[in-house]
N, C-alpha and C. Protein backbone atom coordinates (compact mmCIF):
# COMPACT_ATOMS: atom_id res chain seq x y z
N UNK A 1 117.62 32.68 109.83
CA UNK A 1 116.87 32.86 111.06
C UNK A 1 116.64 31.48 111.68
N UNK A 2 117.03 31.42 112.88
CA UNK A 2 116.50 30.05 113.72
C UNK A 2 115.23 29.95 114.02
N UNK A 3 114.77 28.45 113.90
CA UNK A 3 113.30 28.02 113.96
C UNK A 3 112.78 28.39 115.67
N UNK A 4 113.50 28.97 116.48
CA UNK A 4 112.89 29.44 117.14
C UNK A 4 112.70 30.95 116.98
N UNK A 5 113.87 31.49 116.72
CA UNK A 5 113.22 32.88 116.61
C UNK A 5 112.24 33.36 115.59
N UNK A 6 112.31 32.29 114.81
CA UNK A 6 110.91 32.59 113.43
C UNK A 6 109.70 32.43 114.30
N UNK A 7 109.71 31.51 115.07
CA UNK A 7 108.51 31.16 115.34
C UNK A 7 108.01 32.33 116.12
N UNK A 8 108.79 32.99 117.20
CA UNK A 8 108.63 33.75 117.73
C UNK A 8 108.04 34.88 117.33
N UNK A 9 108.54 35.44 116.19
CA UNK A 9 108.05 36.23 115.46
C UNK A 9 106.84 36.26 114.80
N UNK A 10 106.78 34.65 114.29
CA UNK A 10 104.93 34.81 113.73
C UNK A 10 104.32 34.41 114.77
N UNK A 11 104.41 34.03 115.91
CA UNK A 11 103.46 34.30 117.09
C UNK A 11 102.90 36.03 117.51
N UNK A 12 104.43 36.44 117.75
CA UNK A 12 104.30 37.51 118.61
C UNK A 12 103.33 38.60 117.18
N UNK A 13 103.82 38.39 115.90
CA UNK A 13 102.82 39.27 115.04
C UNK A 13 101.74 38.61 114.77
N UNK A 14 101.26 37.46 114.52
CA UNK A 14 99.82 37.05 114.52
C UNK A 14 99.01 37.95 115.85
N UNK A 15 99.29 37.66 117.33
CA UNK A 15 98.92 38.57 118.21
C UNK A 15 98.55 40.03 118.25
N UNK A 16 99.51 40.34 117.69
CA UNK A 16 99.57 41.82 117.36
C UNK A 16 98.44 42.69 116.56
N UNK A 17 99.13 41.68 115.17
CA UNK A 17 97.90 42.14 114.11
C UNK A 17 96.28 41.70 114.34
N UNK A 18 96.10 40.47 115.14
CA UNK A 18 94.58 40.21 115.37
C UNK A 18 94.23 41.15 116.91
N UNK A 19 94.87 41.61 117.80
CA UNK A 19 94.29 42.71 118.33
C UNK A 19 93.90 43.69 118.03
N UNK A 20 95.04 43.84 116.78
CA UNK A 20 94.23 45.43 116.30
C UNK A 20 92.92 45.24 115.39
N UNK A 21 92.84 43.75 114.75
CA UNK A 21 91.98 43.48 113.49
C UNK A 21 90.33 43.64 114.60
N UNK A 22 90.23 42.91 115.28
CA UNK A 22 89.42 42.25 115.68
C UNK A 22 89.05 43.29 117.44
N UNK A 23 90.06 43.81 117.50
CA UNK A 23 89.32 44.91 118.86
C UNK A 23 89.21 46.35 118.43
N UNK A 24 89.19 46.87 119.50
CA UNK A 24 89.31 48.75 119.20
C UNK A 24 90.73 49.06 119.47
N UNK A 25 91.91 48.56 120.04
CA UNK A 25 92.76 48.85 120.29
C UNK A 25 93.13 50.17 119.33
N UNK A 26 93.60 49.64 117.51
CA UNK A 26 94.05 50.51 117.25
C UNK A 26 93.19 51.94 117.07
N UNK A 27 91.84 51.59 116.89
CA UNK A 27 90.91 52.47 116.31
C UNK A 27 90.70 54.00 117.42
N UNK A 28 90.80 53.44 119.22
CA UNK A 28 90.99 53.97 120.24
C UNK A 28 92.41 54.72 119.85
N UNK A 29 93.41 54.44 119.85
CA UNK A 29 94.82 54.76 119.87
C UNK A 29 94.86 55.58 119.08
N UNK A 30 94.24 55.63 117.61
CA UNK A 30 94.39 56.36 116.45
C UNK A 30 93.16 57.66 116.58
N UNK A 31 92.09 57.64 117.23
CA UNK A 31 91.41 58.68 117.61
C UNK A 31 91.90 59.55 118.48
N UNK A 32 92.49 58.75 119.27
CA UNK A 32 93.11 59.45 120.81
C UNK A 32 94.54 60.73 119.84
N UNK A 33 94.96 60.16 118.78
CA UNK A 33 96.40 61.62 118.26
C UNK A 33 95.76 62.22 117.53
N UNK A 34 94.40 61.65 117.12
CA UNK A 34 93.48 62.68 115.92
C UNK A 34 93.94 62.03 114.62
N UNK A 35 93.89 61.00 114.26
CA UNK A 35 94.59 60.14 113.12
C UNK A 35 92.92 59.01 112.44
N UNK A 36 91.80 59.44 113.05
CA UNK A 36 91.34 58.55 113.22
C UNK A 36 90.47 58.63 111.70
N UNK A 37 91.44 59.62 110.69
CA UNK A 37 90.60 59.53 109.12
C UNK A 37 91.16 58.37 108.60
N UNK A 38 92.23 57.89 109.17
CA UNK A 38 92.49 56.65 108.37
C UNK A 38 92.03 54.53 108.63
N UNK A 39 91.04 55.34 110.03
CA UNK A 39 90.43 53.96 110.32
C UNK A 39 90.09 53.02 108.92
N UNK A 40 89.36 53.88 108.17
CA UNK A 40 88.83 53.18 107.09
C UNK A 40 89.87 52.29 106.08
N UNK A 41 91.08 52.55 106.36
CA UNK A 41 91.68 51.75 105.58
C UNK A 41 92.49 50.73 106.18
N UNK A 42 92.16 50.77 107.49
CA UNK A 42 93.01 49.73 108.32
C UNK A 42 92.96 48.72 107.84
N UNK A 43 91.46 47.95 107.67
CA UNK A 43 91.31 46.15 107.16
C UNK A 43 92.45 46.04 105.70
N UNK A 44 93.11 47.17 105.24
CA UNK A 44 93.60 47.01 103.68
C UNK A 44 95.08 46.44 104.08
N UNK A 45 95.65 46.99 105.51
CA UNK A 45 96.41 46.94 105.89
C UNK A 45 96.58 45.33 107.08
N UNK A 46 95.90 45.41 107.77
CA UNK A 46 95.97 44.36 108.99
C UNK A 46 95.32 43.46 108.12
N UNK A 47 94.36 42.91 107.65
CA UNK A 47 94.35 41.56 106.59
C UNK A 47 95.27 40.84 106.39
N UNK A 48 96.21 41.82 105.63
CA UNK A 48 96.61 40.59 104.43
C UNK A 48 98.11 40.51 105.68
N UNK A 49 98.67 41.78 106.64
CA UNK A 49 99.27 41.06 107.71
C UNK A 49 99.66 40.52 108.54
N UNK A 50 98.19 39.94 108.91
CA UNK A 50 97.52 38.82 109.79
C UNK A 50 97.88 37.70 109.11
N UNK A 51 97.45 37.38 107.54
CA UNK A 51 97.83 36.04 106.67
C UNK A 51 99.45 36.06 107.10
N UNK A 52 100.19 36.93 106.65
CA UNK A 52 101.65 36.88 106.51
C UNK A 52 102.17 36.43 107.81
N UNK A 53 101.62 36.70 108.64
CA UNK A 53 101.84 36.16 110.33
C UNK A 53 101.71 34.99 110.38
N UNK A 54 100.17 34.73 110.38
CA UNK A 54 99.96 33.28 110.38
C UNK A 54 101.16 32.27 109.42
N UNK A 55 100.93 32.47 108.28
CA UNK A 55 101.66 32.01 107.16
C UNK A 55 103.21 31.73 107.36
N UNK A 56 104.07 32.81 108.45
CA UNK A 56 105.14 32.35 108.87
C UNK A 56 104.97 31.49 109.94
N UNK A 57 103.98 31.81 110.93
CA UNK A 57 103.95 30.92 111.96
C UNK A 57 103.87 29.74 111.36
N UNK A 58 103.14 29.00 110.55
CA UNK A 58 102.78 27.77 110.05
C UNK A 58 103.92 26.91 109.53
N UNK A 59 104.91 28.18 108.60
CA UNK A 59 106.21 27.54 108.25
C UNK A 59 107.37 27.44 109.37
N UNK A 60 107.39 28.11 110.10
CA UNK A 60 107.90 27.67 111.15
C UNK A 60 107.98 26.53 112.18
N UNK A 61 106.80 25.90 112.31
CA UNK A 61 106.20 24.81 113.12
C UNK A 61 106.95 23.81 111.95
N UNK A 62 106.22 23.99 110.71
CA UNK A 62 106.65 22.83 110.09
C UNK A 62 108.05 22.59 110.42
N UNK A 63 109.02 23.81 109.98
CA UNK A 63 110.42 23.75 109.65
C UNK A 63 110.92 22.67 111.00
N UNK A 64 110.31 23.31 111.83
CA UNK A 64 110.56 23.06 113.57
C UNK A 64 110.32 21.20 113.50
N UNK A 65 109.48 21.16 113.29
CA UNK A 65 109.09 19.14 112.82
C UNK A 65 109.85 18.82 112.16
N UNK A 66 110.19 19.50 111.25
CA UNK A 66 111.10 18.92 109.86
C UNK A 66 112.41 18.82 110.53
N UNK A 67 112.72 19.45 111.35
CA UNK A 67 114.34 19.24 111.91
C UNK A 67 114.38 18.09 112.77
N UNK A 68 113.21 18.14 113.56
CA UNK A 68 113.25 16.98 115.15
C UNK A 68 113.04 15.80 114.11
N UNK A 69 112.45 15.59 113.28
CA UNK A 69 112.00 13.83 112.62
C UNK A 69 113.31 13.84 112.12
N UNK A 70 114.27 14.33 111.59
CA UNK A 70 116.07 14.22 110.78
C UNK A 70 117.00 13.98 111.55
């Protein structure tokens, strides 16, 4: 994968996953089909793939430095 399209990717999912973490987006969306017994387990889910977002974004930037200083 190219250090831009990585990056792209842990941008565009860091975004993603902290809208749903941190607003009503999904909680609205998931009431609205009648789904909304599984609110309670959302944080089990969007947590740890908020880290994994971030966590690529971070290696990405680096990778991205690591090429321009070579």
């Amino acid at each position: 994968m190219t250090n831009n399209k990585l990056l792209a990717t842990g941008i565009i999912g860091t975004v993603i996953a902290a809208l749903c973490c941190f607003t009503t987006v999904l909680v609205v969306l998931l009431g609205a089909v009648g789904l909304s017994a599984i609110v309670g387990y959302l944080d089990i889910v969007l947590l740890p793939a908020l880290a994994i977002f971030i966590g690529i974004t971070i290696y990405a930037v680096w990778r991205k430095t690591k090429a321009q200083a070579s």
